[in-house]
Protein backbone atom coordinates (compact mmCIF):
# COMPACT_ATOMS: atom_id res chain seq x y z
CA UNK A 1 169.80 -121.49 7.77
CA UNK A 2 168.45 -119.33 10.29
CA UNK A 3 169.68 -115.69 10.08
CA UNK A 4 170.42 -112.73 12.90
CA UNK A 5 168.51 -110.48 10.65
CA UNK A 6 165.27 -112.52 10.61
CA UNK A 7 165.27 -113.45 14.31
CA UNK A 8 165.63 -109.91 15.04
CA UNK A 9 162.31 -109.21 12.93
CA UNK A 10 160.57 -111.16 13.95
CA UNK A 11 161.31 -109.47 17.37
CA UNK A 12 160.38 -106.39 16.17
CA UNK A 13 157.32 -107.67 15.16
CA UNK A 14 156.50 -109.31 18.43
CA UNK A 15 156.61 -105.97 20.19
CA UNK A 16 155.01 -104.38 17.84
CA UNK A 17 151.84 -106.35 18.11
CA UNK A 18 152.79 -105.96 22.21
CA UNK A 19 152.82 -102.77 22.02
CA UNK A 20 149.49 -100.65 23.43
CA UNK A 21 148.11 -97.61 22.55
CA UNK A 22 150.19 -95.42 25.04
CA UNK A 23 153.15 -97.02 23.60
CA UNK A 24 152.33 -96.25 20.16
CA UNK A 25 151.76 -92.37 21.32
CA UNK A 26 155.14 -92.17 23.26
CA UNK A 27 156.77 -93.47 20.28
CA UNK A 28 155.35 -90.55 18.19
CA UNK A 29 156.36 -88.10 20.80
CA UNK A 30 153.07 -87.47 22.17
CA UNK A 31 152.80 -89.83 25.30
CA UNK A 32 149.45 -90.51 27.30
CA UNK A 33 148.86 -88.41 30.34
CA UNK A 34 145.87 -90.39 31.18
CA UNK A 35 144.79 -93.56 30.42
CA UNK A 36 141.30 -95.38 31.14
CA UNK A 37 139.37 -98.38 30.06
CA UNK A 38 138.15 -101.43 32.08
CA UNK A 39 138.16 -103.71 29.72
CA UNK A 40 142.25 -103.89 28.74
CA UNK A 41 145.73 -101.89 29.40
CA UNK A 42 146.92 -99.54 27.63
CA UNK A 43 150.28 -99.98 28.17
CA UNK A 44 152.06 -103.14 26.98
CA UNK A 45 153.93 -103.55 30.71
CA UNK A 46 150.84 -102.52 32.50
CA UNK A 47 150.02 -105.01 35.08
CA UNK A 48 148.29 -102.75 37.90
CA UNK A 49 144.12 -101.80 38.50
CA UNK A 50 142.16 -100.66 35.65
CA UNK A 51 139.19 -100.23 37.62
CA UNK A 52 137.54 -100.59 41.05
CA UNK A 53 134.15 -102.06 41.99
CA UNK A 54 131.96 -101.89 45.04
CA UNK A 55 129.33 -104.79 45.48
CA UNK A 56 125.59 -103.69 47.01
CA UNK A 57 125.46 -106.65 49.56
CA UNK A 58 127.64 -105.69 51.83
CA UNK A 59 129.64 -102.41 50.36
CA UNK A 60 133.26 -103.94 50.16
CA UNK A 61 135.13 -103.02 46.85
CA UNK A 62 138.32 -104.82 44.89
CA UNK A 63 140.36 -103.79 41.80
CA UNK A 64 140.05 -105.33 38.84
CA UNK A 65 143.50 -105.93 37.20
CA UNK A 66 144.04 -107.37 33.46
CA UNK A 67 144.88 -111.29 33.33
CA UNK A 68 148.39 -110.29 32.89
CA UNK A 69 150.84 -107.48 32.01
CA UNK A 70 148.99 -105.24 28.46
CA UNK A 71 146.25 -107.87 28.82
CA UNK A 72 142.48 -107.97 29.02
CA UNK A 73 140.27 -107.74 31.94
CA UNK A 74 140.55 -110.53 34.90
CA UNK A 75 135.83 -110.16 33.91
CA UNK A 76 136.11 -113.63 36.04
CA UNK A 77 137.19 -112.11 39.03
CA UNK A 78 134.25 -109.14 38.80
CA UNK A 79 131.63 -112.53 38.21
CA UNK A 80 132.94 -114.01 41.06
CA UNK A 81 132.59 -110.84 43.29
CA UNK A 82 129.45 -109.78 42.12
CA UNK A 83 127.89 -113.27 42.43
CA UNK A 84 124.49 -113.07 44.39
CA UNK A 85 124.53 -108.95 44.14
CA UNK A 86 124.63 -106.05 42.17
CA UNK A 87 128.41 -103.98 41.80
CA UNK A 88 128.57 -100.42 40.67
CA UNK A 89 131.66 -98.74 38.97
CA UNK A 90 133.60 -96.57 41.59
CA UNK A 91 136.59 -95.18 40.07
CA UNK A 92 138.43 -95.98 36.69
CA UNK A 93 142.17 -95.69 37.19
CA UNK A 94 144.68 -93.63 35.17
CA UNK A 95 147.09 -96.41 34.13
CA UNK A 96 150.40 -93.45 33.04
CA UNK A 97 151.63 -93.18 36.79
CA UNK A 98 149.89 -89.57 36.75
CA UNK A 99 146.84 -90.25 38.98
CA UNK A 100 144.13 -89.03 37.11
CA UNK A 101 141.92 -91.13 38.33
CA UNK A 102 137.95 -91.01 37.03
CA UNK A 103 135.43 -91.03 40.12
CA UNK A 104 131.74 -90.34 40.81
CA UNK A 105 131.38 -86.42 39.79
CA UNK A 106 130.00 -84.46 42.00
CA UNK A 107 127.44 -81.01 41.56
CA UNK A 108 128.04 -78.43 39.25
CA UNK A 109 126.61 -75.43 37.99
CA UNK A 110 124.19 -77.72 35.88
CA UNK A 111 121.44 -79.42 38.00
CA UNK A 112 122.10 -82.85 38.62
CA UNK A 113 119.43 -84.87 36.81
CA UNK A 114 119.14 -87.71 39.51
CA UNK A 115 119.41 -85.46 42.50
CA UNK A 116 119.51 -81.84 41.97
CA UNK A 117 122.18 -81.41 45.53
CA UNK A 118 124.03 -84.67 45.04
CA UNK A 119 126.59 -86.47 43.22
CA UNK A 120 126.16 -88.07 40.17
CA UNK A 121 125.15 -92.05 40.05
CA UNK A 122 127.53 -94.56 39.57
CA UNK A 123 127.29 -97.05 36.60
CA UNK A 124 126.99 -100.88 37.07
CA UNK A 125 129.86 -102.62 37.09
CA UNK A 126 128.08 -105.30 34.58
CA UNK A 127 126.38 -102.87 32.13
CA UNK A 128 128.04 -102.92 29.31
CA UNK A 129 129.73 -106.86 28.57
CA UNK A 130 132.11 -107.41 25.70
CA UNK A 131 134.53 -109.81 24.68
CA UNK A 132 138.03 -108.82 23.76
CA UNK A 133 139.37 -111.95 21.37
CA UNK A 134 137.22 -113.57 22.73
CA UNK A 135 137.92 -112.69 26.41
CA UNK A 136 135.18 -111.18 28.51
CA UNK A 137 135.40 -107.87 29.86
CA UNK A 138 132.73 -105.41 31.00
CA UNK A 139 132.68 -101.98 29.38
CA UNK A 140 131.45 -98.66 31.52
CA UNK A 141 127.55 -98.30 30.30
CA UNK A 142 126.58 -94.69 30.98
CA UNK A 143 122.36 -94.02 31.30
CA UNK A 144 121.42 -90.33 32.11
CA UNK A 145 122.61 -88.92 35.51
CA UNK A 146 125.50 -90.75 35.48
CA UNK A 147 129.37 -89.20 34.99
CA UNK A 148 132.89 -89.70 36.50
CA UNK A 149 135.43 -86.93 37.08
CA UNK A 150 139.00 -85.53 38.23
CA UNK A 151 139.06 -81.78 39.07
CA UNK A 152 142.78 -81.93 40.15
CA UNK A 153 144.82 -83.68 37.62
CA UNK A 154 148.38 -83.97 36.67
CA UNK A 155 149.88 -83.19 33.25
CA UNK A 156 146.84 -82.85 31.35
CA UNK A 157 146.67 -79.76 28.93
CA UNK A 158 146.02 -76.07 29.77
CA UNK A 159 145.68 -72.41 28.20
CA UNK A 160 146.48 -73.43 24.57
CA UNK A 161 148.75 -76.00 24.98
CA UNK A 162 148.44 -79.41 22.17
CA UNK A 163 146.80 -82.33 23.14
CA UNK A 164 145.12 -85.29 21.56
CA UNK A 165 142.64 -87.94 22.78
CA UNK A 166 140.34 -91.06 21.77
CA UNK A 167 137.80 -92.85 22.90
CA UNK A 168 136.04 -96.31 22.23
CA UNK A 169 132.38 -95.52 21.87
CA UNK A 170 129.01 -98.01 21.44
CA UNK A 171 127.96 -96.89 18.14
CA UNK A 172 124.21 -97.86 19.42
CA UNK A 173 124.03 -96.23 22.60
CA UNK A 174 123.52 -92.24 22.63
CA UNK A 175 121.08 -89.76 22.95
CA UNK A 176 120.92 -85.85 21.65
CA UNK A 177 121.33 -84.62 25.02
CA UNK A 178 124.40 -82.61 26.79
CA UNK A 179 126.81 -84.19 26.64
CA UNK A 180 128.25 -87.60 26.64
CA UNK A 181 131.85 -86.63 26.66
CA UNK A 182 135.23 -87.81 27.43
CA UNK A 183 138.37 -85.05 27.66
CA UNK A 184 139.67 -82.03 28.87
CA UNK A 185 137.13 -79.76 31.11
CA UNK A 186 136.60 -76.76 33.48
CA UNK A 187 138.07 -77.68 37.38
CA UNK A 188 135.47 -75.87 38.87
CA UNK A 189 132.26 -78.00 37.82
CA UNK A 190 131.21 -74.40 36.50
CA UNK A 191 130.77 -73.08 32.91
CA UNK A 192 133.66 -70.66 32.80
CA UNK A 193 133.48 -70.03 29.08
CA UNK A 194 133.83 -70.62 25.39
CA UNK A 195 136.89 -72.36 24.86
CA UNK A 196 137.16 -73.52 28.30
CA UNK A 197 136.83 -77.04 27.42
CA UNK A 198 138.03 -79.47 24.75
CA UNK A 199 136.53 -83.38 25.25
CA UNK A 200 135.37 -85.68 22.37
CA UNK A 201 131.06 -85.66 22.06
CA UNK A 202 129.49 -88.47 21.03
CA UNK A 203 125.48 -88.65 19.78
CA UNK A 204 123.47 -86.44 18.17
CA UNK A 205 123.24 -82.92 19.71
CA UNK A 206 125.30 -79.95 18.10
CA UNK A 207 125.21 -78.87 14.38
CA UNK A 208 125.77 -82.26 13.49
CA UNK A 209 126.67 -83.58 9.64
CA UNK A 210 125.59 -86.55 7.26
CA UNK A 211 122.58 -88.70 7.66
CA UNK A 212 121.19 -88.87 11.39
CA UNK A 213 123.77 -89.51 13.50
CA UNK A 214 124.98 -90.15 15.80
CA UNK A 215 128.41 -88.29 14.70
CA UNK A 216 131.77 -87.56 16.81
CA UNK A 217 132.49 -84.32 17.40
CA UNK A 218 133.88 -82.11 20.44
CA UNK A 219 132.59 -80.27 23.38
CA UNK A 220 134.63 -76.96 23.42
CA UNK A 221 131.91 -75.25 25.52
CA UNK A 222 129.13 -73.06 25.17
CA UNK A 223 129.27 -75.15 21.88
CA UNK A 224 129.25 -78.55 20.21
CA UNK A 225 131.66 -78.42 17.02
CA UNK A 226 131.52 -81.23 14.30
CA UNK A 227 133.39 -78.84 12.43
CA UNK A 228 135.00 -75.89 12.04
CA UNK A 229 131.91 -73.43 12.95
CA UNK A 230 128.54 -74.27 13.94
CA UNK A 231 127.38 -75.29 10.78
CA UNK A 232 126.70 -78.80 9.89
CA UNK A 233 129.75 -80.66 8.72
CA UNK A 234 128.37 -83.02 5.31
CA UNK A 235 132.48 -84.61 5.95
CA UNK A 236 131.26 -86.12 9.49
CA UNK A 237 129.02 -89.42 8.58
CA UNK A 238 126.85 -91.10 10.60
CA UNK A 239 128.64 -93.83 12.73
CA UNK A 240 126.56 -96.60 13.76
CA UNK A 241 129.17 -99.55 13.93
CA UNK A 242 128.23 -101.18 17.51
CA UNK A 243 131.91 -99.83 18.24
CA UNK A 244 133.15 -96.32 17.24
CA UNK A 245 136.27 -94.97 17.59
CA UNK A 246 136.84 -90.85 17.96
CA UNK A 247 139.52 -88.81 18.00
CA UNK A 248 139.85 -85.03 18.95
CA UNK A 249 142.84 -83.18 18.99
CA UNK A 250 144.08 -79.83 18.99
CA UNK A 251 146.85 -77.48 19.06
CA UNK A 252 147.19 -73.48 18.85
CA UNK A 253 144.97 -72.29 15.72
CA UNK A 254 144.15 -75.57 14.59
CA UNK A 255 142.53 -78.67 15.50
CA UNK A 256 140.97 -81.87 14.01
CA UNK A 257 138.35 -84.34 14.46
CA UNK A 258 138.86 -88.15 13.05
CA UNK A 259 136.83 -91.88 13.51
CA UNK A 260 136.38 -95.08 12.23
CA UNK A 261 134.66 -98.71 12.94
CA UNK A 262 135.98 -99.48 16.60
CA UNK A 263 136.32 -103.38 15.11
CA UNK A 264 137.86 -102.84 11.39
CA UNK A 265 139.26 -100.65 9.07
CA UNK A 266 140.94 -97.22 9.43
CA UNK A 267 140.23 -93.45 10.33
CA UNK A 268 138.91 -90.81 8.43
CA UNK A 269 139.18 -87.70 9.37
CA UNK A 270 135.97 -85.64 9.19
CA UNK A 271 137.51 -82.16 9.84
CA UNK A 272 141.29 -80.30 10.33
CA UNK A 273 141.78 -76.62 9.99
CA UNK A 274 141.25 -73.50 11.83
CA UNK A 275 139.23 -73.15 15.08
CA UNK A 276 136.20 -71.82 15.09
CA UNK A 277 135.72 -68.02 16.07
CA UNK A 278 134.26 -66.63 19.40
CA UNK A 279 136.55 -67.24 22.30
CA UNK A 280 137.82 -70.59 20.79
CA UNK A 281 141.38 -69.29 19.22
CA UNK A 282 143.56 -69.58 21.60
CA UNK A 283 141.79 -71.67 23.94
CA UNK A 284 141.55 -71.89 27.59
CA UNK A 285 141.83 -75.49 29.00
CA UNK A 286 141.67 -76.28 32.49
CA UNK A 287 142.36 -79.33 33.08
CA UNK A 288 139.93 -81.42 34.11
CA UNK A 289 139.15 -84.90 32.78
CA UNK A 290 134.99 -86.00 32.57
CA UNK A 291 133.33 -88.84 31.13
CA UNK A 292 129.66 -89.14 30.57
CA UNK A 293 128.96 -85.52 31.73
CA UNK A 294 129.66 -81.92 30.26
CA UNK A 295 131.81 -79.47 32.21
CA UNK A 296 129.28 -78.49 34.29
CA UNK A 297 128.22 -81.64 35.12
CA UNK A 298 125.40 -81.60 32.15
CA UNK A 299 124.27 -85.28 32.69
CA UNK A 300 121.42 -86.21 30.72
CA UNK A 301 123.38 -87.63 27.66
CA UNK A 302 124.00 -91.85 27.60
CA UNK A 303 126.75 -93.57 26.04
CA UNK A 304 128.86 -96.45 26.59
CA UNK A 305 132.95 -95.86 27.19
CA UNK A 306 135.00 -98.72 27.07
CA UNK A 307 138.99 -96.67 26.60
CA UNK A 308 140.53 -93.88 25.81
CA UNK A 309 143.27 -91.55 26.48
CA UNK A 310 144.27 -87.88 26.66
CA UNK A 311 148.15 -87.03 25.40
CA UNK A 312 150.66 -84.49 26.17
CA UNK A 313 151.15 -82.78 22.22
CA UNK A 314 149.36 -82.91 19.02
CA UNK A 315 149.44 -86.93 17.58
CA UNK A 316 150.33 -87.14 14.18
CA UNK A 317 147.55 -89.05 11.78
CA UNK A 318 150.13 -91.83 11.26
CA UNK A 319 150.59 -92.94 15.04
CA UNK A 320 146.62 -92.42 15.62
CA UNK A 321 146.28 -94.87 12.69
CA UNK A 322 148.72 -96.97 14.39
CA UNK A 323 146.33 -96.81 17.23
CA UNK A 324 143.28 -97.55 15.55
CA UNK A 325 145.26 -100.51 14.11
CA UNK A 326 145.96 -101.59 17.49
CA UNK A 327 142.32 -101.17 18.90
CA UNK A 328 140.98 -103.04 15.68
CA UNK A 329 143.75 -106.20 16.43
CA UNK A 330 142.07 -105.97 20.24
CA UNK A 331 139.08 -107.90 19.02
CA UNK A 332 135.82 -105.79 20.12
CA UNK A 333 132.75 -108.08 19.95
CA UNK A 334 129.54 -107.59 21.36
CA UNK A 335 128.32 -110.70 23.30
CA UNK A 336 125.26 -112.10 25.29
CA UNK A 337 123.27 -109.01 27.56
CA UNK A 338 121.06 -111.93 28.83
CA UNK A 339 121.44 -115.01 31.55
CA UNK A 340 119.65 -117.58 33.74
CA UNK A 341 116.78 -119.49 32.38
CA UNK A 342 115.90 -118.33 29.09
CA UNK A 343 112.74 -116.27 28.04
CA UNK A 344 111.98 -117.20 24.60
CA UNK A 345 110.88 -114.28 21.87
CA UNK A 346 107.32 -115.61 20.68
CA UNK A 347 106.46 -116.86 24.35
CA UNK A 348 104.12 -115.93 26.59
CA UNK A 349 104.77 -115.28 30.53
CA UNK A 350 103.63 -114.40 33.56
CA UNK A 351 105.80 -113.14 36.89
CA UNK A 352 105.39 -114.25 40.05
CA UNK A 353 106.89 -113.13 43.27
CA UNK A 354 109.65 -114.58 45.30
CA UNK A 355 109.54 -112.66 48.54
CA UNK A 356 108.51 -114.62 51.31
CA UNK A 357 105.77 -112.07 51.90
CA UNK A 358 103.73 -112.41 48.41
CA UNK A 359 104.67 -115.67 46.68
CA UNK A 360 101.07 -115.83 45.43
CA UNK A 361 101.21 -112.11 43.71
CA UNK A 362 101.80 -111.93 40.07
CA UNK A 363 103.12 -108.68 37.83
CA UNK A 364 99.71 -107.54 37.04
CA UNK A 365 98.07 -103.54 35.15
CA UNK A 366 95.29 -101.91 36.31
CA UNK A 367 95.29 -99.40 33.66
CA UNK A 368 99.00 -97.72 32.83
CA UNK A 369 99.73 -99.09 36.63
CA UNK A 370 102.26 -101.88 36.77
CA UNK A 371 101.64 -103.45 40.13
CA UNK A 372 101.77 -107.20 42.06
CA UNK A 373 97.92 -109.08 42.40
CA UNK A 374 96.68 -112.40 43.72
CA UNK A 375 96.43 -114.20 40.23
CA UNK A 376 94.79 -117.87 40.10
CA UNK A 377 93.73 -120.23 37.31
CA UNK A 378 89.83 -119.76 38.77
CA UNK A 379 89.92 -115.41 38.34
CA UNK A 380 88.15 -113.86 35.90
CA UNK A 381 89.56 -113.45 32.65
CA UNK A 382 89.97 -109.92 32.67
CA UNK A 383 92.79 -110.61 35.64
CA UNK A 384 94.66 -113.43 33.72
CA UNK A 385 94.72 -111.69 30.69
CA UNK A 386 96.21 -108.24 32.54
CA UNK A 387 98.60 -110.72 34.32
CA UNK A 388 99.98 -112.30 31.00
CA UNK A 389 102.37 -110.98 28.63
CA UNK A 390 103.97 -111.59 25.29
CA UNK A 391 107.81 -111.87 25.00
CA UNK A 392 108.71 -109.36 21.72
CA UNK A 393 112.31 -108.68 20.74
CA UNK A 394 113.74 -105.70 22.12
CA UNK A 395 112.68 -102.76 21.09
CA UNK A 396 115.85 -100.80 22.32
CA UNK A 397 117.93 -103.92 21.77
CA UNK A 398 117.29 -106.94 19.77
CA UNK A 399 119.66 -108.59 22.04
CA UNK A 400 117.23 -107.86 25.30
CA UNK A 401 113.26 -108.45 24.96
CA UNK A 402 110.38 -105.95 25.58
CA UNK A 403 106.75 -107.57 26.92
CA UNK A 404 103.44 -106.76 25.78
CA UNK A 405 100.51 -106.57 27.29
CA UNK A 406 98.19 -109.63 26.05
CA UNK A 407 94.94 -107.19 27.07
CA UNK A 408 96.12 -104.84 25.51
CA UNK A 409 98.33 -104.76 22.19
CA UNK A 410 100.71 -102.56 20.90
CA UNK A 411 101.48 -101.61 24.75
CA UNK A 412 104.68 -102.19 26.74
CA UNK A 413 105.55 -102.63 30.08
CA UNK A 414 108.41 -99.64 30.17
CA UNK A 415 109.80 -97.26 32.72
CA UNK A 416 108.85 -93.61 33.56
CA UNK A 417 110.72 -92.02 36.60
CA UNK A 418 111.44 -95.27 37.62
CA UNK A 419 108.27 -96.11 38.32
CA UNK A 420 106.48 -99.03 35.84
CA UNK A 421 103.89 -98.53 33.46
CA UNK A 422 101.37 -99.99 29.98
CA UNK A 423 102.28 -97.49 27.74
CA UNK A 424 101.33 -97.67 24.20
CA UNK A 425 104.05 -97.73 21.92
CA UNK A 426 104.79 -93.82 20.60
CA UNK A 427 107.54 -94.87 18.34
CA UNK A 428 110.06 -92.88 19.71
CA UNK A 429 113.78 -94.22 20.47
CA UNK A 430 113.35 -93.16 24.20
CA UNK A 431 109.89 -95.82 24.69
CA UNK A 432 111.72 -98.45 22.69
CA UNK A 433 114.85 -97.91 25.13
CA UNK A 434 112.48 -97.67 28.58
CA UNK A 435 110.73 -100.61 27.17
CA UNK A 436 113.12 -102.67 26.72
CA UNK A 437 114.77 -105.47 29.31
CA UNK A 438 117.54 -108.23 29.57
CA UNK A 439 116.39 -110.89 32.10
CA UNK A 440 119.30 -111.64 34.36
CA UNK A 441 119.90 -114.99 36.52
CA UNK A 442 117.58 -114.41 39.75
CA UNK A 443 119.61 -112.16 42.92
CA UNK A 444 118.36 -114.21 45.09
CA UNK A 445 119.73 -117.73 43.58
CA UNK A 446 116.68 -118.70 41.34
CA UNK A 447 114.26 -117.83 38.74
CA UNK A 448 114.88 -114.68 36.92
CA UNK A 449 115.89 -110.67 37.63
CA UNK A 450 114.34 -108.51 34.70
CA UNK A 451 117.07 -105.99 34.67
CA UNK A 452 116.86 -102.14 32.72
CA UNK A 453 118.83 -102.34 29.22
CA UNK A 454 118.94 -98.38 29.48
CA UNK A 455 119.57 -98.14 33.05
CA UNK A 456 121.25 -101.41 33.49
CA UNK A 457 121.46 -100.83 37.73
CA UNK A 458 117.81 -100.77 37.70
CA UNK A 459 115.85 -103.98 37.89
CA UNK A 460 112.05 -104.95 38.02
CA UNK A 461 110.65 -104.75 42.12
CA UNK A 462 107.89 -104.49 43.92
CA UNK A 463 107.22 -102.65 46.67
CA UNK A 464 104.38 -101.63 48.31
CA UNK A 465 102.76 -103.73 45.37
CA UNK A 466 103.53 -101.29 42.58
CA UNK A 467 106.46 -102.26 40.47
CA UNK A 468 109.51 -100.15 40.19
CA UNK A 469 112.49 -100.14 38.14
CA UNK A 470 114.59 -100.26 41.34
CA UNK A 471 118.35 -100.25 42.22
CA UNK A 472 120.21 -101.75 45.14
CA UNK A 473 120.22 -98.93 47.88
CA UNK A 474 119.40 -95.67 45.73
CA UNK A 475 118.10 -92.51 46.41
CA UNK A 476 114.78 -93.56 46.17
CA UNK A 477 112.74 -95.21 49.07
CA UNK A 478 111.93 -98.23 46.36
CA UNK A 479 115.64 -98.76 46.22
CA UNK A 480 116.35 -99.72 49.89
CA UNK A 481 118.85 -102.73 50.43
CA UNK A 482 116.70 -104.37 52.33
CA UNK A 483 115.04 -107.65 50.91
CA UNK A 484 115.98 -106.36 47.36
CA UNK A 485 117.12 -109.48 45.86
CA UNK A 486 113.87 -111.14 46.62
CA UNK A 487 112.21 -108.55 45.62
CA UNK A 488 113.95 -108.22 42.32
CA UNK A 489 113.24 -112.10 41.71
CA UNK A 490 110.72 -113.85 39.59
CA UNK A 491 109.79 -116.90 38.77
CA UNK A 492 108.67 -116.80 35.22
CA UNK A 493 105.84 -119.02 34.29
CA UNK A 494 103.46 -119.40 31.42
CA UNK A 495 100.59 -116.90 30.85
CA UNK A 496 97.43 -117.06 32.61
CA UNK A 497 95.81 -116.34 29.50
């Protein structure tokens, strides 16, 4: 026999496993007052935009909406958009009602690293693809010069007041630079003082703790904290699960910073106790919400964002637990960077042209110069060989490829100020991240596009013969619209030589 009782658990049950992570945090008391991702909602009943896109072809933009209310993503309806063209990232939408909106940030008192009097870059719509239970969605991949911001929000924290916030991370995607963050920041794009801030860091600047990084901690201005002063914290480890989630929160005297694997298990919390000393207790919030960026617009961090939130009060551990619970059940899996016909690790290639102009030019070096020559089977060696190159894993990524020069081992074709070049490998994480490249299906309907794993809007071109690592109408005069999907089109071959 059926009972009441157990019908009405297993209702309970059902909405539990419903419910989001906003839900979760209104439950405790501490309800979201804003709410971002673009790859699910946060809100069980949440049926409206997560995100909107614009498309480079011909500059129209659509929301993207989950499948259906709480859901995942509609990814297919981005794909279908997108087809043919490259889409950029133009605002992530608050999903509590509040309008706090993330959009392209503009200048602040910190030079802009792309252009020093302009507004940051968008990121590419397509950066950063997941799957969510199996569900595709795209997350929001975030390569230097790059940042989103509100100035003029609604309900977020000021002065002293409580607040909490996560964030879903890419445990492999960071740098040591200021400041990939995500939280609560000046409203006047200006460094207004210590204490001004208080957003959740991700990578390896500040004081830092175990191992070598990258470790969550918090931006509170003039001052990266991983604990409770500026010394190293030996309580934060190194998190390098491809998905991270951190956790920042504070209220008046005291504060706390927690994470965990992004795809299993629970938190830990890495610090709780005083603030630290200097202008930090009380604090002075302002307001503002940033992502990718420090409060004054500091942009030369990278990092990948796929949701968080910002609250109204100081969570308890038990609901954030509840939370990570809920982001574990989500399903966060990485999946394929790479389409189109396939370029196989251990081959060897060559590139040739598409644009009507220069379908006999091949990607070619003169030296360190990456550039497009007339390549046939009767040159000299010496050509061939500079016009051939191996297929290596990633160096950045295992999941993307890196190609050697068959003249000249050990050396990479990799970018430097956009501009293509043979570099020898130095070792460093930034060469293996410039050097490394996830071939796309062709723009222009065939062959291949060799796009930028670390600035994934950026794609192999020629123009004026020299090879670029271009994007579709950017401030550069290598980026202009026109022809750009032929010229960001090869047709992969075998080597010369």
């Amino acid at each position: 026999m059926f009972h009441f009782s157990s019908l009405l658990a297993l209702c309970l049950v059902a909405t539990l496993v419903a419910a989001g992570p906003c839900d979760i945090y209104a439950s405790g008391g501490t309800p979201c007052v804003a709410a971002h991702s673009t790859t699910r909602a946060l809100f069980s009943a949440y049926s409206g935009s997560l995100y909107q896109i614009k498309r480079g072809s011909d500059g129209a933009t659509t929301n993207i909406s989950p499948l259906g209310a709480g859901g995942v993503a509609n990814a297919a309806m981005q794909d279908t958009f997108c087809a043919g063209t490259t889409c950029v990232i133009t605002t992530i939408f608050d999903q509590t009602g509040r309008s706090n909106h993330l959009t392209q940030a503009p200048p602040g008192g910190a030079a802009n690293g792309s252009d020093p009097n302009g507004f940051d870059n968008l990121a590419a719509a397509d950066g950063a693809p997941v799957t969510l239970n199996g569900n595709k969605a795209y997350g929001v991949f975030i390569p230097p010069g790059t940042g989103y911001r509100n100035d003029a929000t609604n309900g977020i924290a000021v002065g002293d007041a409580a607040e909490g916030m996560y964030a879903v991370f890419d445990g492999t995607h960071y740098n040591g630079n200021c400041c990939f963050d995500y939280g609560n920041a000046e409203t006047s794009v200006r460094d207004t003082g210590n204490g001004h801030m208080e957003a959740i860091y991700f990578g390896t600047g500040g004081p830092g703790g175990a191992g070598s990084g990258p470790w969550v901690g918090a931006d509170l201005e003039n001052g990266l904290f991983n604990g409770g002063n500026t010394a190293a914290n030996p309580n934060s480890p190194s998190l390098t699960s491809r998905f991270v989630t951190a956790v920042v929160k504070g209220e008046p005297g005291t504060w706390a910073i927690r994470g965990g694997n992004a795809a299993s298990g629970s938190l830990s919390t890495f610090f709780s106790g005083a603030r630290p000393s200097g202008g930090y207790n009380p604090m002075h919030k302002e307001g503002a919400v940033i992502l990718g960026i420090g409060g004054d617009n500091s942009d030369r961090a990278q990092g990948t964002f796929y949701e968080g939130v910002m609250t109204s009060g100081y969570p308890s551990d038990a609901t954030e637990n509840s939370v990570q619970a809920n982001i574990v059940a989500a399903g966060y899996a990485a999946t394929s960077l790479t389409s189109g016909p396939a370029i196989a690790v251990g081959s060897a290639v060559s590139f040739r042209a598409t644009t009507a102009c220069c379908t006999t030019r091949y990607i070619a070096h003169t030296g360190a110069t990456v550039s497009t020559q007339v390549v046939t089977s009767s040159d000299t060696q010496v050509l061939k060989l500079s016009a051939s190159w191996n297929v290596v894993t990633g160096l950045g990524n295992s999941a993307c490829v890196s190609f050697e020069s068959r003249d000249t081992p050990g050396s990479y074709i990799r970018h430097s100020n956009f501009q293509l070049f043979v570099n020898a490998n130095d070792g460093s994480k930034l060469f293996s991240e410039d050097a490394t490249w996830c071939p796309q299906a062709g723009l222009s309907g065939q062959g291949n596009s060799i796009r930028s794993w670390s600035y994934p809007a950026h794609y192999f071109r020629h123009f004026n013969g020299i090879l670029y690592a271009a994007s579709n109408g950017g401030p550069a005069s290598f980026d202009a619209t026109w022809v750009f999907n032929d010229d960001v089109t090869w047709v992969v071959g075998p080597a010369f030589a």
